[in-house]
N, C-alpha and C. Protein backbone atom coordinates (compact mmCIF):
# COMPACT_ATOMS: atom_id res chain seq x y z
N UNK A 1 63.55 28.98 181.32
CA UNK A 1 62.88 27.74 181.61
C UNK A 1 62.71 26.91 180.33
N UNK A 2 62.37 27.66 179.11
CA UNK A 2 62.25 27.05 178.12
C UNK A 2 63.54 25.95 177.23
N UNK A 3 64.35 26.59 177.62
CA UNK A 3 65.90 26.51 177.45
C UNK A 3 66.46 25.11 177.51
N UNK A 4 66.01 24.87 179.42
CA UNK A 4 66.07 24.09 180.34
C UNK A 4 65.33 22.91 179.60
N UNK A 5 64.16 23.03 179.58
CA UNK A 5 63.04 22.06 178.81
C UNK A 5 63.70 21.06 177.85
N UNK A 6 64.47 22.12 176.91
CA UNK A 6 65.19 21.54 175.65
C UNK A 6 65.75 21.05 175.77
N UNK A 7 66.95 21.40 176.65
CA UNK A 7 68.21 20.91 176.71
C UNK A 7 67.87 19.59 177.69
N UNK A 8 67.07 19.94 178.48
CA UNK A 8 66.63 17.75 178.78
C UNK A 8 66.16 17.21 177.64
N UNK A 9 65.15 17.63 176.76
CA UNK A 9 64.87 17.17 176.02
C UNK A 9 65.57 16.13 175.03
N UNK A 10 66.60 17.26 174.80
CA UNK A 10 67.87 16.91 173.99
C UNK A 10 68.76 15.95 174.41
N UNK A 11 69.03 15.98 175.90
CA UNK A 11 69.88 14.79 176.55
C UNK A 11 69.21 13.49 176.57
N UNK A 12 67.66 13.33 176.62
CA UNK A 12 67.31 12.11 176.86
C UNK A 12 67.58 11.52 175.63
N UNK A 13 66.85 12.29 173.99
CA UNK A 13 67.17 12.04 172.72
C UNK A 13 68.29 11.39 172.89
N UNK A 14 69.45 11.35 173.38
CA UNK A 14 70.71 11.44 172.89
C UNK A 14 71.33 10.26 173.50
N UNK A 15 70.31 10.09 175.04
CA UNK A 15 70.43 8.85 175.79
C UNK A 15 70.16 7.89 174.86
N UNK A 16 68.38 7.70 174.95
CA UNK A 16 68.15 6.91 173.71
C UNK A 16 68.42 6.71 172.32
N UNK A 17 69.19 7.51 171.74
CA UNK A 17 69.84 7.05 170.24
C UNK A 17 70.68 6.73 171.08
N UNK A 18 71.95 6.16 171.54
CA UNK A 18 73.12 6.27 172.04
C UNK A 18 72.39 4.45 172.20
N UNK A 19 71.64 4.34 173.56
CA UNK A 19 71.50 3.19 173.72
C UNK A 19 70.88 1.94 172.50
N UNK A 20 70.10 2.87 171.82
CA UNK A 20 69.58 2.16 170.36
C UNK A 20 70.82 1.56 169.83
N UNK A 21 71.83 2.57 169.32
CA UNK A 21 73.12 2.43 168.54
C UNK A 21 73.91 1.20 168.92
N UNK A 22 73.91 1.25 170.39
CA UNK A 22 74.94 0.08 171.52
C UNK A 22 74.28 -1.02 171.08
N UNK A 23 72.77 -1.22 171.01
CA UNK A 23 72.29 -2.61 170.95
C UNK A 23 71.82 -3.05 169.78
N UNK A 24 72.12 -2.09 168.98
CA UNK A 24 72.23 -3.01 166.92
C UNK A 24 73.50 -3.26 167.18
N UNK A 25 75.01 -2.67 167.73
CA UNK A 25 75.93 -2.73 167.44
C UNK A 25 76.15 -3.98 167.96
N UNK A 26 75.71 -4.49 169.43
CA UNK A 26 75.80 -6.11 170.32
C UNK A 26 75.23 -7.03 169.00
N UNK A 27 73.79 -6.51 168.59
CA UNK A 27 73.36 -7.65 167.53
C UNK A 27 74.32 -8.20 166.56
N UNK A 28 74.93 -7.12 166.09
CA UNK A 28 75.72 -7.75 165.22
C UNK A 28 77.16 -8.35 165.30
N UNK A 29 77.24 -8.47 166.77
CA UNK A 29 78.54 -9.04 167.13
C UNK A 29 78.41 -10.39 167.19
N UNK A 30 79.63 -11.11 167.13
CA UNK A 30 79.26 -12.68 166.78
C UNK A 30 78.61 -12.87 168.17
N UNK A 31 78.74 -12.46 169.59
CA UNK A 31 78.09 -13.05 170.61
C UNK A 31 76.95 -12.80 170.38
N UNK A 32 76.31 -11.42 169.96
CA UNK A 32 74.91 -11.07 169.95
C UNK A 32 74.28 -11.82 168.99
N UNK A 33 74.92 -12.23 167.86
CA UNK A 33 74.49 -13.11 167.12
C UNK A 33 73.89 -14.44 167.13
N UNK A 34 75.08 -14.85 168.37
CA UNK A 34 74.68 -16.18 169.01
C UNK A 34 73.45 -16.36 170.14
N UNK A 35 73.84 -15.25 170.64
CA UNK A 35 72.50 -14.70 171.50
C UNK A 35 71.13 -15.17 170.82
N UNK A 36 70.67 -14.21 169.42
CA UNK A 36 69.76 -14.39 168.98
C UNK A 36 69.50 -15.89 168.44
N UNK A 37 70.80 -16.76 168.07
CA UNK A 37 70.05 -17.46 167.16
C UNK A 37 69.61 -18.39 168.37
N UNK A 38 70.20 -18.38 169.61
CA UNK A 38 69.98 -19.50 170.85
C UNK A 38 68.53 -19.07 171.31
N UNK A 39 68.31 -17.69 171.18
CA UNK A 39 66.67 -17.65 171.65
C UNK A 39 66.05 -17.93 170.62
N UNK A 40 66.05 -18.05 169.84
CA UNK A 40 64.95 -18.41 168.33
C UNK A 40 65.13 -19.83 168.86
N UNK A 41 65.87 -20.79 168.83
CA UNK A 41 65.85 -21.65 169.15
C UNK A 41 65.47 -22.36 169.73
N UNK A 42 65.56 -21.47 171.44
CA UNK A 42 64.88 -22.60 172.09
C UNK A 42 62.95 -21.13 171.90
N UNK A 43 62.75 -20.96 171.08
CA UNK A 43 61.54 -20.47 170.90
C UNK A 43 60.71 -21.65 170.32
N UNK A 44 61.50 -21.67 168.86
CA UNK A 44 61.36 -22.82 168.25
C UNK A 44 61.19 -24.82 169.06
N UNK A 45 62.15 -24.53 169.73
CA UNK A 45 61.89 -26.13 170.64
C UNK A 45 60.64 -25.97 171.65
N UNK A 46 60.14 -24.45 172.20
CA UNK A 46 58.93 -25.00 172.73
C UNK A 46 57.81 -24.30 172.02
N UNK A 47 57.90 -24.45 170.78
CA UNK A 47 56.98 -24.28 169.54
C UNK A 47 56.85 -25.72 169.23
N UNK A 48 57.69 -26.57 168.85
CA UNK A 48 57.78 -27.90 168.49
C UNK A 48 57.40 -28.50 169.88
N UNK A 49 57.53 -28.38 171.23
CA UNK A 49 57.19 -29.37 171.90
C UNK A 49 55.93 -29.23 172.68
N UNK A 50 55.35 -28.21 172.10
CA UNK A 50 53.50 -27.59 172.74
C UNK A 50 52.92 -28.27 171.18
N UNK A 51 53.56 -28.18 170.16
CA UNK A 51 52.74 -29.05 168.85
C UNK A 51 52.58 -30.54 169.12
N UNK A 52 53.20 -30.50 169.90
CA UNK A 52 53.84 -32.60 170.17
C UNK A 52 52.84 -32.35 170.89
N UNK A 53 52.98 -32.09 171.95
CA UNK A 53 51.28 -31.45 173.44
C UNK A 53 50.30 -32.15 172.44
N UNK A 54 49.91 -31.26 171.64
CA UNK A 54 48.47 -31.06 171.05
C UNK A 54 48.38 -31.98 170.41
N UNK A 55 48.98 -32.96 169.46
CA UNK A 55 49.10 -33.63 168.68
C UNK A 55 48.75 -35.12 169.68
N UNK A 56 49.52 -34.87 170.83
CA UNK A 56 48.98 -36.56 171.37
C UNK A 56 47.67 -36.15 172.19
N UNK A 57 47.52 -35.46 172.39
CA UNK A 57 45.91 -35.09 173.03
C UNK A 57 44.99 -35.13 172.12
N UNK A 58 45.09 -35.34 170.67
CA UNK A 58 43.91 -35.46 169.48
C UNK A 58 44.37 -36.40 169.13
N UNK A 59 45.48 -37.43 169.62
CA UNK A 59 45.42 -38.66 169.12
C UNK A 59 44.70 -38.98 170.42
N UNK A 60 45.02 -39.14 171.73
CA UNK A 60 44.23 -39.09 172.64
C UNK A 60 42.53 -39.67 171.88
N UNK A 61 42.36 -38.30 171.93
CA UNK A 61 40.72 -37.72 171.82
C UNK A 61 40.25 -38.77 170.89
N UNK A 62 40.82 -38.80 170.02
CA UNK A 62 40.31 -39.69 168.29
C UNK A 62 40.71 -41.17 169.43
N UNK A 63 41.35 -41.62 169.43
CA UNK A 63 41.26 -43.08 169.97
C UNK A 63 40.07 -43.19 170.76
N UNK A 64 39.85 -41.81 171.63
CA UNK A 64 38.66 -43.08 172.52
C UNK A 64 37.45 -42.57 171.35
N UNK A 65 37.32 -41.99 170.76
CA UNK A 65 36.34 -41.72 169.79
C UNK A 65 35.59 -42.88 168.56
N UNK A 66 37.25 -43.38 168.30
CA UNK A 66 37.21 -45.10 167.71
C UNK A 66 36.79 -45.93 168.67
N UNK A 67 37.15 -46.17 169.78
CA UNK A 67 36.70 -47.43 170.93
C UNK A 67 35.09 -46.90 170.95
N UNK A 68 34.50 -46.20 171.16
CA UNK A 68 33.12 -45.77 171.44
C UNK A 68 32.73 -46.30 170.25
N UNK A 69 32.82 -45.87 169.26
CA UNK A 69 32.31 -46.22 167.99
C UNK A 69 32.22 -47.82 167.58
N UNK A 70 33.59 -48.57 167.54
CA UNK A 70 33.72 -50.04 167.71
C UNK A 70 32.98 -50.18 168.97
N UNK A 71 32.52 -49.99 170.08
CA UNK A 71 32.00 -50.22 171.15
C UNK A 71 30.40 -50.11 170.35
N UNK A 72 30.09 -49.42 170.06
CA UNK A 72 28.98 -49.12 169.89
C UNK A 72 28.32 -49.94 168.49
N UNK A 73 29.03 -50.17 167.62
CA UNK A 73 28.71 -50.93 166.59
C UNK A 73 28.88 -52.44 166.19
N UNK A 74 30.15 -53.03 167.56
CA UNK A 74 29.89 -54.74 167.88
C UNK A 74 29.97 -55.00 168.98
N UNK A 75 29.67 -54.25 169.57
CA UNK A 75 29.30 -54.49 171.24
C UNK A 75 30.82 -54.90 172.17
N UNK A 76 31.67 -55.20 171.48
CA UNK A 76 32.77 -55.29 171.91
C UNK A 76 33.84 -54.27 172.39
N UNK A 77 33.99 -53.90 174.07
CA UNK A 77 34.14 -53.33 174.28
C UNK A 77 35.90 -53.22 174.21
N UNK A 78 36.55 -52.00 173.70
CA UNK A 78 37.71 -52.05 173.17
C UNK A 78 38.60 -51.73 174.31
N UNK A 79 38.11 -50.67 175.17
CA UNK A 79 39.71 -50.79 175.92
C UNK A 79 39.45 -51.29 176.90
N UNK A 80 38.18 -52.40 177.38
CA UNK A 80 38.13 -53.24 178.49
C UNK A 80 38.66 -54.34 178.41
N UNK A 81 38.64 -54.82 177.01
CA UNK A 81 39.23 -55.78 176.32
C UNK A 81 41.26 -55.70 176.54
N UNK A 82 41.39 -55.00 176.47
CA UNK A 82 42.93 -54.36 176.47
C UNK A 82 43.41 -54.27 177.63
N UNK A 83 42.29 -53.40 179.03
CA UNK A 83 42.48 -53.36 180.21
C UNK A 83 42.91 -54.97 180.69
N UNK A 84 42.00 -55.91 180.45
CA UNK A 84 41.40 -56.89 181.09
C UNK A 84 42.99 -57.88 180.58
N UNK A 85 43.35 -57.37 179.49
CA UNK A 85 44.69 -58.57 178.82
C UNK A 85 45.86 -57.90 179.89
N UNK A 86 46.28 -57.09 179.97
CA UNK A 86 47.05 -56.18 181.08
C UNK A 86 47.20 -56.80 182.07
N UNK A 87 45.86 -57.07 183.08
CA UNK A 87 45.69 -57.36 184.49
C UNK A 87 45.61 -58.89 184.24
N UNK A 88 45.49 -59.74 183.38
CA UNK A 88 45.64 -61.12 183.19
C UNK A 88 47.27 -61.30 182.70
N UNK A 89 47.96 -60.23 182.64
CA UNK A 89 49.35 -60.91 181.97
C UNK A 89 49.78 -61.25 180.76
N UNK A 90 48.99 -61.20 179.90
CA UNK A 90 48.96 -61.64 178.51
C UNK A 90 49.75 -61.01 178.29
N UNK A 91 51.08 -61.18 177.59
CA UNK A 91 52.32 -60.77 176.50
C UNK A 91 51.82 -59.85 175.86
N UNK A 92 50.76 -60.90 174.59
CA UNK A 92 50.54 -59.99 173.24
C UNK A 92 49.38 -60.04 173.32
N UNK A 93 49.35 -58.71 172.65
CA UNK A 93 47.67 -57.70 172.45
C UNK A 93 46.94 -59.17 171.51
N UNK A 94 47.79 -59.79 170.79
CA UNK A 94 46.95 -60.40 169.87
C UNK A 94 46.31 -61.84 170.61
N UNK A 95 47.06 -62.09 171.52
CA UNK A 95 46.58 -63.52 172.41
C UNK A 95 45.43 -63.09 173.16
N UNK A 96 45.27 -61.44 173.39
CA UNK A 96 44.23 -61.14 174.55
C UNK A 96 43.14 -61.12 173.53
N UNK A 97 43.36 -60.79 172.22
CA UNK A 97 42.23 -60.43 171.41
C UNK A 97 41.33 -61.71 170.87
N UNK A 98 42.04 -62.62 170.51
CA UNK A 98 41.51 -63.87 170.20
C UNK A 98 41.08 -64.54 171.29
N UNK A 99 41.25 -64.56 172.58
CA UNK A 99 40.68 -65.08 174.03
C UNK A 99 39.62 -64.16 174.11
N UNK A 100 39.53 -62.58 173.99
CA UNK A 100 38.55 -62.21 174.08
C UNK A 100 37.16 -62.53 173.03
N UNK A 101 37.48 -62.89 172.11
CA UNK A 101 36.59 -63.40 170.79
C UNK A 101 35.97 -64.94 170.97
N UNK A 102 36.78 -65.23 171.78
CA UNK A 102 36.21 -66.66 171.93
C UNK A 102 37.10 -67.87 171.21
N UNK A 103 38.20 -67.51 170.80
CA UNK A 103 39.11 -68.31 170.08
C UNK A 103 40.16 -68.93 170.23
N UNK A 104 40.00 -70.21 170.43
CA UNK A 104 41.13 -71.08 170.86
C UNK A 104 42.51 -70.95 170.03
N UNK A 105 43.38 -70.40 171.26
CA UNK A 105 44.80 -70.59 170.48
C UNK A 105 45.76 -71.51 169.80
């Protein structure tokens, strides 16, 4: 029985080095090569495009953080001001801004 024990023992060993061996040997073939560098890759592109994510969600965040603040310190409310040029048609941000100020164009 003991024998028996081993000698599976020994075959699985032999499975697994065997299959270890096969798949450094794929790595280093030009396909396996290409393999790897295409998954780093697109690892890398949704590494870069979850940073882009985060990056406009704290520009996000910080903009309305500025409008509150300008809201809060000349009473002039910033993105109603912006809303309000939108739904009137105004071209340019700068024609809505000077109409909103009170300033003849």
């Amino acid at each position: 029985m003991r024998r028996l024990f081993w000698l599976g023992l020994g075959a699985a060993a032999g499975v697994m080095a065997t299959r270890r061996a096969n798949r450094a040997v794929r790595h280093l073939t030009p396909g396996g090569f290409a393999d790897d560098v295409s998954e780093a890759l697109r690892e890398l592109a949704g590494a870069i495009g979850s940073f882009g994510a985060d990056v406009r969600a704290g520009m996000a965040e910080r903009e309305l953080e500025l409008q509150r603040l300008v809201d809060e310190r000349t009473g002039i409310p910033v993105g109603a001001r912006r809303d309000r040029a939108v739904a009137d048609g105004v071209a340019s941000y700068g024609a809505a801004t000077a109409r909103a100020r009170g300033v003849a164009s």
